[in-house]
Protein backbone atom coordinates (compact mmCIF):
# COMPACT_ATOMS: atom_id res chain seq x y z
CA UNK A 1 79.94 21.02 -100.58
CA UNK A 2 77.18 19.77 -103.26
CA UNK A 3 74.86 19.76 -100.40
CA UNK A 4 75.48 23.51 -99.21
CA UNK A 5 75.46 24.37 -103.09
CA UNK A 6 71.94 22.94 -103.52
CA UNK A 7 70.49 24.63 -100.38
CA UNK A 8 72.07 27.66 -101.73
CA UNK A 9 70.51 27.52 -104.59
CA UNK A 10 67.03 26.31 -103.17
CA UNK A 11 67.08 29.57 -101.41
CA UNK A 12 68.23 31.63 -104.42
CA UNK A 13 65.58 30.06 -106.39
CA UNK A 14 62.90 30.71 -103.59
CA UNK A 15 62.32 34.74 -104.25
CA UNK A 16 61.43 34.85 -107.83
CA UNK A 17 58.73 32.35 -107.19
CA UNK A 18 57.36 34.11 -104.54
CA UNK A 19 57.13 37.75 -105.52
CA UNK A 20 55.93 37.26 -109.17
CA UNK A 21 52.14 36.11 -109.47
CA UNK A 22 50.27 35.92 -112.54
CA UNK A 23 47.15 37.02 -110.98
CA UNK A 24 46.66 40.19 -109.09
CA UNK A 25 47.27 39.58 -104.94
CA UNK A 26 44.51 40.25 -102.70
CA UNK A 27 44.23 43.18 -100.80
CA UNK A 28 46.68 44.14 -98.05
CA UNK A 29 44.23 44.12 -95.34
CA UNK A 30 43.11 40.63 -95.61
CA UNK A 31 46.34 38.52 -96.38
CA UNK A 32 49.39 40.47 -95.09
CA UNK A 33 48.01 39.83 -91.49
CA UNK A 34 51.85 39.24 -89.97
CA UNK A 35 52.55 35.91 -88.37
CA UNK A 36 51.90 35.51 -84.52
CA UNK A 37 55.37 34.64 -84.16
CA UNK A 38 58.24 36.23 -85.66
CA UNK A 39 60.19 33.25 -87.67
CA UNK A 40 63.47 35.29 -87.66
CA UNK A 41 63.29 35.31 -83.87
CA UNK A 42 62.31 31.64 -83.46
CA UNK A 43 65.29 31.02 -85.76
CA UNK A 44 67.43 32.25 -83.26
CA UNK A 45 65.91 30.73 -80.47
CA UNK A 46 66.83 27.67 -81.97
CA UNK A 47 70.31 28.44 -82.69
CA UNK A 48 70.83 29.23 -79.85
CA UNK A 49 69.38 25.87 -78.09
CA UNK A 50 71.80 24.61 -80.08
CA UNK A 51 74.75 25.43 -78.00
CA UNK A 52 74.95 24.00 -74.46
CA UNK A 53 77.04 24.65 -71.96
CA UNK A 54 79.19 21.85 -70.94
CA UNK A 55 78.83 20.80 -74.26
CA UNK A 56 81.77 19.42 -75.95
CA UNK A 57 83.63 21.55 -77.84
CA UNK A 58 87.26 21.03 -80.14
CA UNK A 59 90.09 20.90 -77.56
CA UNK A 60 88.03 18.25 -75.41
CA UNK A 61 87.35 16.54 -78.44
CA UNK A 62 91.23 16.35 -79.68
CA UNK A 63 92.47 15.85 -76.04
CA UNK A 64 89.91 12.33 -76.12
CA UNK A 65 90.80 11.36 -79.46
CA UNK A 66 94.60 10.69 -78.60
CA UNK A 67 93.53 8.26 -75.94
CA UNK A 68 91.62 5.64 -78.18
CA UNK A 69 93.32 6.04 -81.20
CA UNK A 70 94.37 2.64 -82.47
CA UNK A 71 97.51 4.64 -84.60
CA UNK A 72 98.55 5.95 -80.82
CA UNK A 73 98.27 2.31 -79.30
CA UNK A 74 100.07 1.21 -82.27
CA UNK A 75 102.84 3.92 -81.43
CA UNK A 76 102.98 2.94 -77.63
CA UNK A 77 104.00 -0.88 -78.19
CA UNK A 78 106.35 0.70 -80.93
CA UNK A 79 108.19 2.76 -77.83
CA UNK A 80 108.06 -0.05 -75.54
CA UNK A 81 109.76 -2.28 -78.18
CA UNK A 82 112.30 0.19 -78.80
CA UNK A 83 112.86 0.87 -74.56
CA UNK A 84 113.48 -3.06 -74.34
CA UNK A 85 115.83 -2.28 -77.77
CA UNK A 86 117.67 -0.05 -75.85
CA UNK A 87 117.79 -2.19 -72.33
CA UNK A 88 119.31 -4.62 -74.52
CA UNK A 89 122.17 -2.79 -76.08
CA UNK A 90 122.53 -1.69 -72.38
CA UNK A 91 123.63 -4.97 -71.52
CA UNK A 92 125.80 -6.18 -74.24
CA UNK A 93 128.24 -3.99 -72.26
CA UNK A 94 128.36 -6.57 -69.47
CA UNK A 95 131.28 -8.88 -69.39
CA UNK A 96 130.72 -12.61 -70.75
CA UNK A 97 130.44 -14.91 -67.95
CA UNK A 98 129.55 -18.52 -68.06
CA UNK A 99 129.46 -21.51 -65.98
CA UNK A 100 129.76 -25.18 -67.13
CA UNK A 101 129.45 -28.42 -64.68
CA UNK A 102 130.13 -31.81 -66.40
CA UNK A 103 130.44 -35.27 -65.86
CA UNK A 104 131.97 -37.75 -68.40
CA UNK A 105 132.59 -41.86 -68.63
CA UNK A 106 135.76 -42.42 -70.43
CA UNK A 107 136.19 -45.73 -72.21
CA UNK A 108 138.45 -48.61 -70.38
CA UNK A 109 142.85 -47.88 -71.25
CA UNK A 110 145.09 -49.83 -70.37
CA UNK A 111 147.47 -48.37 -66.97
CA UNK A 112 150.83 -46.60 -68.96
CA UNK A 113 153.92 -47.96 -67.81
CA UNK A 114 156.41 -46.48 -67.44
CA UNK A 115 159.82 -48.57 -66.97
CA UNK A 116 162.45 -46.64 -64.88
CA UNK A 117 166.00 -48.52 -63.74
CA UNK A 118 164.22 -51.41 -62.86
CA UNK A 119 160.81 -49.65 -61.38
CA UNK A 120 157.93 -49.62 -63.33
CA UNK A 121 155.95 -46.49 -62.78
CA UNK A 122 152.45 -46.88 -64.18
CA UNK A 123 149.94 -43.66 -65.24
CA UNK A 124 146.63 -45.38 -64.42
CA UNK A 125 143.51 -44.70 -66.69
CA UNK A 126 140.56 -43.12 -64.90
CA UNK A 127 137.05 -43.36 -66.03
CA UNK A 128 135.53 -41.01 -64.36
CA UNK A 129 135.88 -37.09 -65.36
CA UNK A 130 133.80 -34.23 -63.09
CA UNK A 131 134.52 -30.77 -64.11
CA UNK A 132 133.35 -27.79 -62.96
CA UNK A 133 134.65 -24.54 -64.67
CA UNK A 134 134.28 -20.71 -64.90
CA UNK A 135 134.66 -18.50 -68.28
CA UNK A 136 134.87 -14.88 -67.88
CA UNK A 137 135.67 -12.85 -71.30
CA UNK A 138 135.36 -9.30 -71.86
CA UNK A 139 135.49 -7.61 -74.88
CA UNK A 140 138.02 -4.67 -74.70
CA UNK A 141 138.08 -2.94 -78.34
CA UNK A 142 134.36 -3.00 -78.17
CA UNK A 143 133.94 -1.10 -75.23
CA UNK A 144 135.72 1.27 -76.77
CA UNK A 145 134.75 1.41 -80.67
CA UNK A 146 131.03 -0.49 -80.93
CA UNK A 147 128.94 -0.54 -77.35
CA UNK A 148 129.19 3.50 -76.84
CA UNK A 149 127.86 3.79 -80.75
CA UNK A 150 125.39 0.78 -80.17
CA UNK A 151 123.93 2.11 -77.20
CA UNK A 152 123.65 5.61 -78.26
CA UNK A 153 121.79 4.40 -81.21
CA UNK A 154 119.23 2.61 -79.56
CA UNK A 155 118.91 5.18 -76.76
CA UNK A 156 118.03 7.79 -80.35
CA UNK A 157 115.56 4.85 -81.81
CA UNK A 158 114.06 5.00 -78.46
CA UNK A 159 113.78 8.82 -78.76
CA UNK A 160 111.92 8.35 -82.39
CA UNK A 161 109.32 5.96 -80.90
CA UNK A 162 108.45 8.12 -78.61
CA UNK A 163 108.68 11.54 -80.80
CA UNK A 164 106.34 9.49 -83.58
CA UNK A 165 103.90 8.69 -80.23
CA UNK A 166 103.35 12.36 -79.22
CA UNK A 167 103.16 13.04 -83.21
CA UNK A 168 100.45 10.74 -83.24
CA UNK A 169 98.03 11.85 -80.99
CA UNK A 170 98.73 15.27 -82.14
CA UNK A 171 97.40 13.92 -85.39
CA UNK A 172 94.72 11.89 -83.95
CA UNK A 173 93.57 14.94 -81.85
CA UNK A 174 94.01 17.25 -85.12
CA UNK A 175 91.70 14.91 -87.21
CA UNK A 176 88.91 14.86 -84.32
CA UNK A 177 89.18 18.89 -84.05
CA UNK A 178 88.48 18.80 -87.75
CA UNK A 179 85.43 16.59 -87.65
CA UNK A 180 84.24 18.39 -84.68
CA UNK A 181 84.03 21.56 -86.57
CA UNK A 182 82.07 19.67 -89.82
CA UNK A 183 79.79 17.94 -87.12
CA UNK A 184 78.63 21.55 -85.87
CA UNK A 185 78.59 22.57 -89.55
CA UNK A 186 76.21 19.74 -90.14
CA UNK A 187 74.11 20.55 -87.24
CA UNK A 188 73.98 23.86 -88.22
CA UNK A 189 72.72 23.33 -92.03
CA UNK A 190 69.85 20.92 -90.77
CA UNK A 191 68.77 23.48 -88.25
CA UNK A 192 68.86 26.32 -91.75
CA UNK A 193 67.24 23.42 -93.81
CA UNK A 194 64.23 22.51 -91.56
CA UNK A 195 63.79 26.78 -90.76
CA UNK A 196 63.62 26.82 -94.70
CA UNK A 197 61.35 23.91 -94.97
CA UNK A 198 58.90 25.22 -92.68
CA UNK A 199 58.79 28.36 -93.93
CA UNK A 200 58.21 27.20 -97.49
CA UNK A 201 55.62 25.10 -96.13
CA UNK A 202 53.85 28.28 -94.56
CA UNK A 203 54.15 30.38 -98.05
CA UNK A 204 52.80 27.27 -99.45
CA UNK A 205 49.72 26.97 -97.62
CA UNK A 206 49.28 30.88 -98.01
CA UNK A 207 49.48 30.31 -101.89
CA UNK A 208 47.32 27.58 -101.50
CA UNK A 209 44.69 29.60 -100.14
CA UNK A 210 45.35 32.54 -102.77
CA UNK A 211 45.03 29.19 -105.45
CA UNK A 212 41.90 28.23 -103.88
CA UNK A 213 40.44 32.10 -104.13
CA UNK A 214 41.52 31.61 -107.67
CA UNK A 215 43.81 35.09 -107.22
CA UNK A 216 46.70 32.20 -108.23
CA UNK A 217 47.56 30.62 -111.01
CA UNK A 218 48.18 26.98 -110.90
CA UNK A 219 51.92 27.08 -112.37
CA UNK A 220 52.73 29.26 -109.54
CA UNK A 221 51.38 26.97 -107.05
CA UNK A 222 52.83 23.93 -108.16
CA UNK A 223 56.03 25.96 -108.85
CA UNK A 224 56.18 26.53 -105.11
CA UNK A 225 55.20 22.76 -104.25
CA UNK A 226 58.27 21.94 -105.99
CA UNK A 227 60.29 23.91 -103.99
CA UNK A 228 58.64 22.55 -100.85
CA UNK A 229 59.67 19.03 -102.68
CA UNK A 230 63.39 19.73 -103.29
CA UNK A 231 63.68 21.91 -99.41
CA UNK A 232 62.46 17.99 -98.25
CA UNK A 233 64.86 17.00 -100.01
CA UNK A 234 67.48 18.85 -99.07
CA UNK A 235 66.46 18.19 -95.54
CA UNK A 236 66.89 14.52 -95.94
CA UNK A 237 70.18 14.63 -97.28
CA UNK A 238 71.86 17.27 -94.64
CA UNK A 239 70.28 14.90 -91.61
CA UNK A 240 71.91 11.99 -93.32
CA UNK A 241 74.86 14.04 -93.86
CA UNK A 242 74.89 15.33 -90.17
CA UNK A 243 74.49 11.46 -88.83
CA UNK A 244 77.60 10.54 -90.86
CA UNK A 245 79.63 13.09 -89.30
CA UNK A 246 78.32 12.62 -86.13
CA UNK A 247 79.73 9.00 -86.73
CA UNK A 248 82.81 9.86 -87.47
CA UNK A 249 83.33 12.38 -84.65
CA UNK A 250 81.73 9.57 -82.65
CA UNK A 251 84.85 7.12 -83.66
CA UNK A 252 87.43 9.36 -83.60
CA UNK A 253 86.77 10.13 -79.57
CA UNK A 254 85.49 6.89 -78.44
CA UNK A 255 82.15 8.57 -77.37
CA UNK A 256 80.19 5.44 -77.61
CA UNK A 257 76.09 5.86 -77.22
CA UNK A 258 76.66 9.06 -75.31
CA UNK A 259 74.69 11.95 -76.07
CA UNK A 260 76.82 14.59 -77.65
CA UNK A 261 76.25 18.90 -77.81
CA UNK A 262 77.62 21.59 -79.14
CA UNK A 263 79.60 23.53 -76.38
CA UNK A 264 81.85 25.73 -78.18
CA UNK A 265 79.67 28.79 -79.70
CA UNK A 266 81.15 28.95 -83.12
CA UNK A 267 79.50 32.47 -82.94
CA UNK A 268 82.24 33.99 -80.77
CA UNK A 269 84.90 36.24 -82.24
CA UNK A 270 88.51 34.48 -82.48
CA UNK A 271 91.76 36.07 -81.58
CA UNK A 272 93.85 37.15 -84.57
CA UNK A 273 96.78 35.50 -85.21
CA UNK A 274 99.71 36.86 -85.51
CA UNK A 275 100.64 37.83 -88.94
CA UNK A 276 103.84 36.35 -89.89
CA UNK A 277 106.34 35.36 -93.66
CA UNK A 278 106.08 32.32 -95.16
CA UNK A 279 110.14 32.09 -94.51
CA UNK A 280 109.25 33.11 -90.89
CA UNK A 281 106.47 30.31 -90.50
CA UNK A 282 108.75 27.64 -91.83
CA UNK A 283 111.30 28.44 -89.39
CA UNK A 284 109.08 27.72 -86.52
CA UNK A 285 107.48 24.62 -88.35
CA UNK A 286 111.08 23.23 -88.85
CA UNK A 287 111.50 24.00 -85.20
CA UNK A 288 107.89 23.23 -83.62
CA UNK A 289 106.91 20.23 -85.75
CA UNK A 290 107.84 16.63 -84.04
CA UNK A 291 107.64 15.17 -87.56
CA UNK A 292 111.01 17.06 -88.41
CA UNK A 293 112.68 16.45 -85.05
CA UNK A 294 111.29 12.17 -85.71
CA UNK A 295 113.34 12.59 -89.01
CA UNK A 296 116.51 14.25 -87.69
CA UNK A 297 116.69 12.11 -84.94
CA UNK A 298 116.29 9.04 -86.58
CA UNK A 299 119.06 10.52 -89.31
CA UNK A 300 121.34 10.42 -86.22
CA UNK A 301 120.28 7.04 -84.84
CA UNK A 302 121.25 5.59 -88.64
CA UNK A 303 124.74 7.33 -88.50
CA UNK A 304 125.43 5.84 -84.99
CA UNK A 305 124.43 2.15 -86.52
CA UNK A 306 127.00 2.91 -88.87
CA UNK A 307 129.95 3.75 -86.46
CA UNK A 308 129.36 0.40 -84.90
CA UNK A 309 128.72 -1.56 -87.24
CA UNK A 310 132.31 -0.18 -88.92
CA UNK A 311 134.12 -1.31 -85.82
CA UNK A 312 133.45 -5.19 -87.27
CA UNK A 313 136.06 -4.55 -89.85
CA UNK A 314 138.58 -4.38 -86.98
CA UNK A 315 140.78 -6.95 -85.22
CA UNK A 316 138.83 -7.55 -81.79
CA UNK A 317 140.75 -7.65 -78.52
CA UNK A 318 139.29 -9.47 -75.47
CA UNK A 319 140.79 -10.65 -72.23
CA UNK A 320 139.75 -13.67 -71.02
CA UNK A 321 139.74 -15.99 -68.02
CA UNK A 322 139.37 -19.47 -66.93
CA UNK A 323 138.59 -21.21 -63.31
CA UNK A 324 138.78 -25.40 -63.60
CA UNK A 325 137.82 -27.31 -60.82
CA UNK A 326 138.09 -31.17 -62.26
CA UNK A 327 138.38 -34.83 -60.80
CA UNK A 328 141.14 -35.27 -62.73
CA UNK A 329 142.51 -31.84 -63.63
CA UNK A 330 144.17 -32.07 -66.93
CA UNK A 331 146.63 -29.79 -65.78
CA UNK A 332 147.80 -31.93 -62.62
CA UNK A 333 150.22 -34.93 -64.15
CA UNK A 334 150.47 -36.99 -63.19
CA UNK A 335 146.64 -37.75 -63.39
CA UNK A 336 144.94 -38.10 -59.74
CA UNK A 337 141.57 -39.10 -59.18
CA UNK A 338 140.79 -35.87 -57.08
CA UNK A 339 139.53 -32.83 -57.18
CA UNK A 340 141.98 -29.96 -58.21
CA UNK A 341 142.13 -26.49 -58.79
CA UNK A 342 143.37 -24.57 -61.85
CA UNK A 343 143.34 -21.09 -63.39
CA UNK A 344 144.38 -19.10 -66.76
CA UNK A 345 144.09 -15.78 -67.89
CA UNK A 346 145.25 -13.94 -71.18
CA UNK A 347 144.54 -11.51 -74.02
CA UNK A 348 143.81 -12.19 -77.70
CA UNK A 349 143.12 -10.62 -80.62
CA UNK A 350 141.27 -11.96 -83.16
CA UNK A 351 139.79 -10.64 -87.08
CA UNK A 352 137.35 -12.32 -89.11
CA UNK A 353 137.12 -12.39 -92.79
CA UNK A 354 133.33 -13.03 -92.79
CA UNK A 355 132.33 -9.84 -90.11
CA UNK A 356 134.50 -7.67 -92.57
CA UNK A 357 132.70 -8.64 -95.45
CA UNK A 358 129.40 -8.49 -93.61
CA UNK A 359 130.38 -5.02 -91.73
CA UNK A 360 130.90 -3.50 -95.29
CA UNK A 361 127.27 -4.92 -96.40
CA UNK A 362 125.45 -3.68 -93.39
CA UNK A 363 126.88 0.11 -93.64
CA UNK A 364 126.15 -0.07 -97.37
CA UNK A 365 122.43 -0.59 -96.16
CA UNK A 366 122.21 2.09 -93.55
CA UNK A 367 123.88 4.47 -95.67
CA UNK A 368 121.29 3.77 -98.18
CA UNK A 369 118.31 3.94 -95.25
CA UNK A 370 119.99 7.35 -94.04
CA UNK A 371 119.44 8.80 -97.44
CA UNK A 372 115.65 7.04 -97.65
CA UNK A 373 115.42 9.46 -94.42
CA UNK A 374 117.23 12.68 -95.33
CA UNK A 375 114.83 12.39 -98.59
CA UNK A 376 111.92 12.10 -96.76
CA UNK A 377 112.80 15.44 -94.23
CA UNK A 378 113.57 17.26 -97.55
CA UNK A 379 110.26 15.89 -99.01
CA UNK A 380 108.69 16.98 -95.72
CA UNK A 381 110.22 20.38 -95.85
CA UNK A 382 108.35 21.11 -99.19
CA UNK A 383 105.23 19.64 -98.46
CA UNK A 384 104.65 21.47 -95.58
CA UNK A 385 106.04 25.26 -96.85
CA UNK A 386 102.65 24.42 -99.40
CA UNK A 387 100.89 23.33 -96.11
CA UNK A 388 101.54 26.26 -94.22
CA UNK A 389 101.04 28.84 -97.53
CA UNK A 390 97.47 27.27 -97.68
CA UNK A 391 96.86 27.16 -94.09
CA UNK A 392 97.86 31.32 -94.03
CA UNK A 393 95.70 31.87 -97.38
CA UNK A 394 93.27 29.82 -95.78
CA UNK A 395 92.59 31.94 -92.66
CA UNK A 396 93.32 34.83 -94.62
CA UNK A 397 90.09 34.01 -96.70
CA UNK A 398 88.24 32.91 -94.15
CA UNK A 399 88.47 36.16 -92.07
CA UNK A 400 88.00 38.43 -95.17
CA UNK A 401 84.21 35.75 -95.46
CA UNK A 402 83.69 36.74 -91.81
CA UNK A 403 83.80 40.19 -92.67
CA UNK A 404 81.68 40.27 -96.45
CA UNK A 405 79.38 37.28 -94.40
CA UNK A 406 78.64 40.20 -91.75
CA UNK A 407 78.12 42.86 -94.30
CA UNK A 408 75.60 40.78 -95.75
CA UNK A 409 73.83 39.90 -92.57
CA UNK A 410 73.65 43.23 -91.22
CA UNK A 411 71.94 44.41 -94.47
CA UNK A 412 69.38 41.57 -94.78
CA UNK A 413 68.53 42.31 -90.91
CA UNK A 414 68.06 45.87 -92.02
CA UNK A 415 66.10 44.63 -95.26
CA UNK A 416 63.90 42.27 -92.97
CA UNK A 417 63.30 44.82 -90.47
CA UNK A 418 61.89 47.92 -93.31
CA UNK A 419 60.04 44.62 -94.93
CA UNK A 420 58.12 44.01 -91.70
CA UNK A 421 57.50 47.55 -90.72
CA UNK A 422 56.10 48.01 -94.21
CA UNK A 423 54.12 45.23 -93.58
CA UNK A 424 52.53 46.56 -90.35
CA UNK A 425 51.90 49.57 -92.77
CA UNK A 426 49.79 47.95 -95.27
CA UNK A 427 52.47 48.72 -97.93
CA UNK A 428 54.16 45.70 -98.72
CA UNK A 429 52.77 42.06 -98.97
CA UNK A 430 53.56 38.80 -96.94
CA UNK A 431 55.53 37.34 -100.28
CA UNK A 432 57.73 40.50 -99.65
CA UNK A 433 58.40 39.98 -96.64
CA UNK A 434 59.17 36.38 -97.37
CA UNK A 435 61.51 37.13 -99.88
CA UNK A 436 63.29 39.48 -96.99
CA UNK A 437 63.22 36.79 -94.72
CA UNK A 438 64.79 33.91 -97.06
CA UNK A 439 67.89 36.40 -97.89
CA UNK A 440 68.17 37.02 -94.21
CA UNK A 441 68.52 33.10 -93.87
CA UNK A 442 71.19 32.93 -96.65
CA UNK A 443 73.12 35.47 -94.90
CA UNK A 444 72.99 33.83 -91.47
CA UNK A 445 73.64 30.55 -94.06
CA UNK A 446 77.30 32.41 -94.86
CA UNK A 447 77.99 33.95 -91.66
CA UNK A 448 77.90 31.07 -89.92
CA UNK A 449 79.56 28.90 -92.71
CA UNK A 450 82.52 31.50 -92.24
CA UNK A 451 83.04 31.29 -88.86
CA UNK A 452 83.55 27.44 -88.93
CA UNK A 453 85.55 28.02 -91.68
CA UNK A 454 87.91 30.21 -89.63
CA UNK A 455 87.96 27.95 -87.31
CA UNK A 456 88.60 25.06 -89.58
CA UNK A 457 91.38 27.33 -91.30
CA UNK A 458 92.93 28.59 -88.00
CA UNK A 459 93.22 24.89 -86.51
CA UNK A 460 95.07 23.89 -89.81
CA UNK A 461 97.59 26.79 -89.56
CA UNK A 462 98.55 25.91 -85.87
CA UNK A 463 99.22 22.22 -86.73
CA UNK A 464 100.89 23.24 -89.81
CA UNK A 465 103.44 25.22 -88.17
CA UNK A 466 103.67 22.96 -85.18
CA UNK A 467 101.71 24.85 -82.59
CA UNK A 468 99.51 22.48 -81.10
CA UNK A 469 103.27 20.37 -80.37
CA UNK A 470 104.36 22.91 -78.08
């Protein structure tokens, strides 16, 4: 902005300068010669050099930004964390089932005898113990009071990853569109800036000849030289300016050390957009924007956390089952050394004093973290009703600039053209004329400035009501 200011005012200050000498000008005939080449045209040869086609223009420039955005990568391992979050609660619905094999030396015992009427029957003590056994449990209550709530939760976490994905490379592709637009503005000024250096440069070496002729006084001359110093200036400043931005547009799309052009003729007339309420507008934000569907989903994911996790404050039922084959069996008595087979199955309930206590903890905390987020969407909600207000006043600015811009260019074109023709007719004076043609370059300054601007303005309004979602 200070740089457009001070080439504003560069070319502001440039008439007075040039259409007040202190010493009479020469005569008509022998110093209003008109140039060989019309500046105004070359002007527009060069803008129009300027854009290419199959240049790159703002939706190819948002549509490559979302692809080498580190904030999108970032966003893609979160989904694929929270798919492998989800595969996981998936499977806690799958019956416990375990294997154990085992081998044990027991200690030397004494044989236990046994006296009956005279016969001694003896229990003898083995030493060796193989088991091999089979657990199956299966968690009944939970199937029906904590996996559906677990799973559905993780399945909506999953759905928030992926919602705060797309959200990102909307943004990424928003900020790109953005810096595409200040790129061409940049390239734009430094084309204005070097038009206006050169043709400060030419009334300086006409001056200079005037100065020479002593028909010039020296504090015009060097009044001029100053402007020539501060339009160098200016010069310097917008190309350093314009290789910044390029920079930054360069980043944002991962163009590397290609060569980049303009391809989208910021001269072109935009469709209107529709005219809608503020109320109206928010509606379709509220229903367009993924940052308000990443909030409500993850409100419902929190509430589903919460249903399961109340379930812990429950007695548990499981049914269980066992499958023993053991050299001895502990089952079989007397004890044999041989394999045999044994099975059990049951029910039991069970409640824990510790995962009540710990239950009640963990749906204090997401209670708490399901306020953080219904805080946040109502934060949200009035940020962007101010978002979309300034987005609305902003285009509605901008197009009112397009049309005052136009005025103004049409009438410093008309100015430029009597100027000239006057010229031709030996009734008006090169300084004139380049007084004409510095306002006609101020007005091409603002009409082009308000066309980016509209552009800028009507890219902001479409993200801010969720457009560019859709």
């Amino acid at each position: 902005m200070t740089v457009r200011l001070t080439l504003a005012l560069l070319l502001a200050s440039a008439a007075p300068a040039f259409s007040q000498p202190k010493q009479p000008a020469p005569p008509p005939a022998k110093t209003t010669a008109p140039p060989a080449n019309d500046p105004i045209d070359q002007f527009q040869k060069e803008l129009d050099a300027l854009f290419v086609q199959g240049g790159l223009t703002a939706d190819q420039a948002a549509s490559r930004a979302g692809g080498v955005s580190p904030t999108v990568e970032r966003r893609t391992a979160e989904v694929d964390a929270a798919i492998a979050q989800a595969e996981a609660s998936e499977l806690s619905r799958v019956p416990q089932v375990g294997v154990k094999a085992s081998y044990t030396r027991l200690s030397h015992i004494d044989p236990f005898v046994i006296p009956i009427q005279g016969f001694d029957f003896t229990i003898p003590s083995l030493q060796n113990s193989y088991l091999l056994e089979g657990t199956l449990n299966v968690n009944l209550s939970d199937y029906v009071l904590r996996y559906p709530k677990l799973v559905n939760a993780a399945h909506l976490a999953e759905q928030v990853a992926s919602v705060t994905k797309k959200n990102s490379v909307i943004g990424a592709g928003q900020d790109a569109r953005l810096a595409y637009y200040e790129w061409v503005r940049s390239k734009l000024q430094v084309l204005i800036a070097e038009r206006q250096l050169a043709q400060v440069r030419a009334t300086l070496t006409q001056f200079q000849a005037l100065a020479d002729a002593q028909r010039l006084s020296k504090a015009d001359l060097m009044r001029v030289q100053a402007q020539e110093a501060d339009a160098d200036q200016t010069l310097d400043q917008l190309k350093n300016l314009s290789g910044l931005r390029e920079e930054q547009l360069r980043l944002l799309i991962g163009a590397g050390p290609e060569e980049l052009k303009i391809g989208e003729d910021i001269r072109a007339d935009l469709a209107a957009m529709p005219t809608t309420g503020l109320d109206e507008a928010m509606t379709k934000a509220k229903g367009q924007r993924l940052d308000f569907r990443q909030l409500d989903v993850g409100i419902q994911a929190k509430e589903k956390q919460r249903e399961a996790e109340l379930a812990n404050e429950l007695p548990r039922l499981s049914a269980f089952g066992v499958a023993d084959y053991a050299r001895p069996n502990q089952r079989v008595f007397p004890q044999e050394d041989a394999f045999k087979f044994t099975w059990q199955v049951g029910l039991q309930a069970t409640w824990t004093l510790n995962d009540t206590l710990i239950a009640n903890t963990n749906d204090h905390r997401l209670r708490a973290e399901t306020n953080e987020l219904r805080a946040d969407r109502a934060n949200l909600e009035r940020s962007a009703r101010i978002e979309v207000l300034q987005s609305q006043q902003a285009v509605a600015i901008a197009t009112h600039a397009l049309i005052t811009s136009q005025k103004g260019l049409n009438a410093a074109e008309e100015s430029y053209r009597v100027r000239k023709e006057l010229l031709n007719a030996d009734r008006a004076t090169a300084v004139e004329l380049v007084d004409a043609e510095t306002e006609l370059t101020r007005a091409r300054i603002s009409a082009l400035n308000a066309r980016v601007d509209l552009r800028v303005a009507m890219a902001q309004l479409a993200h801010a009501v969720g457009d560019d979602a859709r």
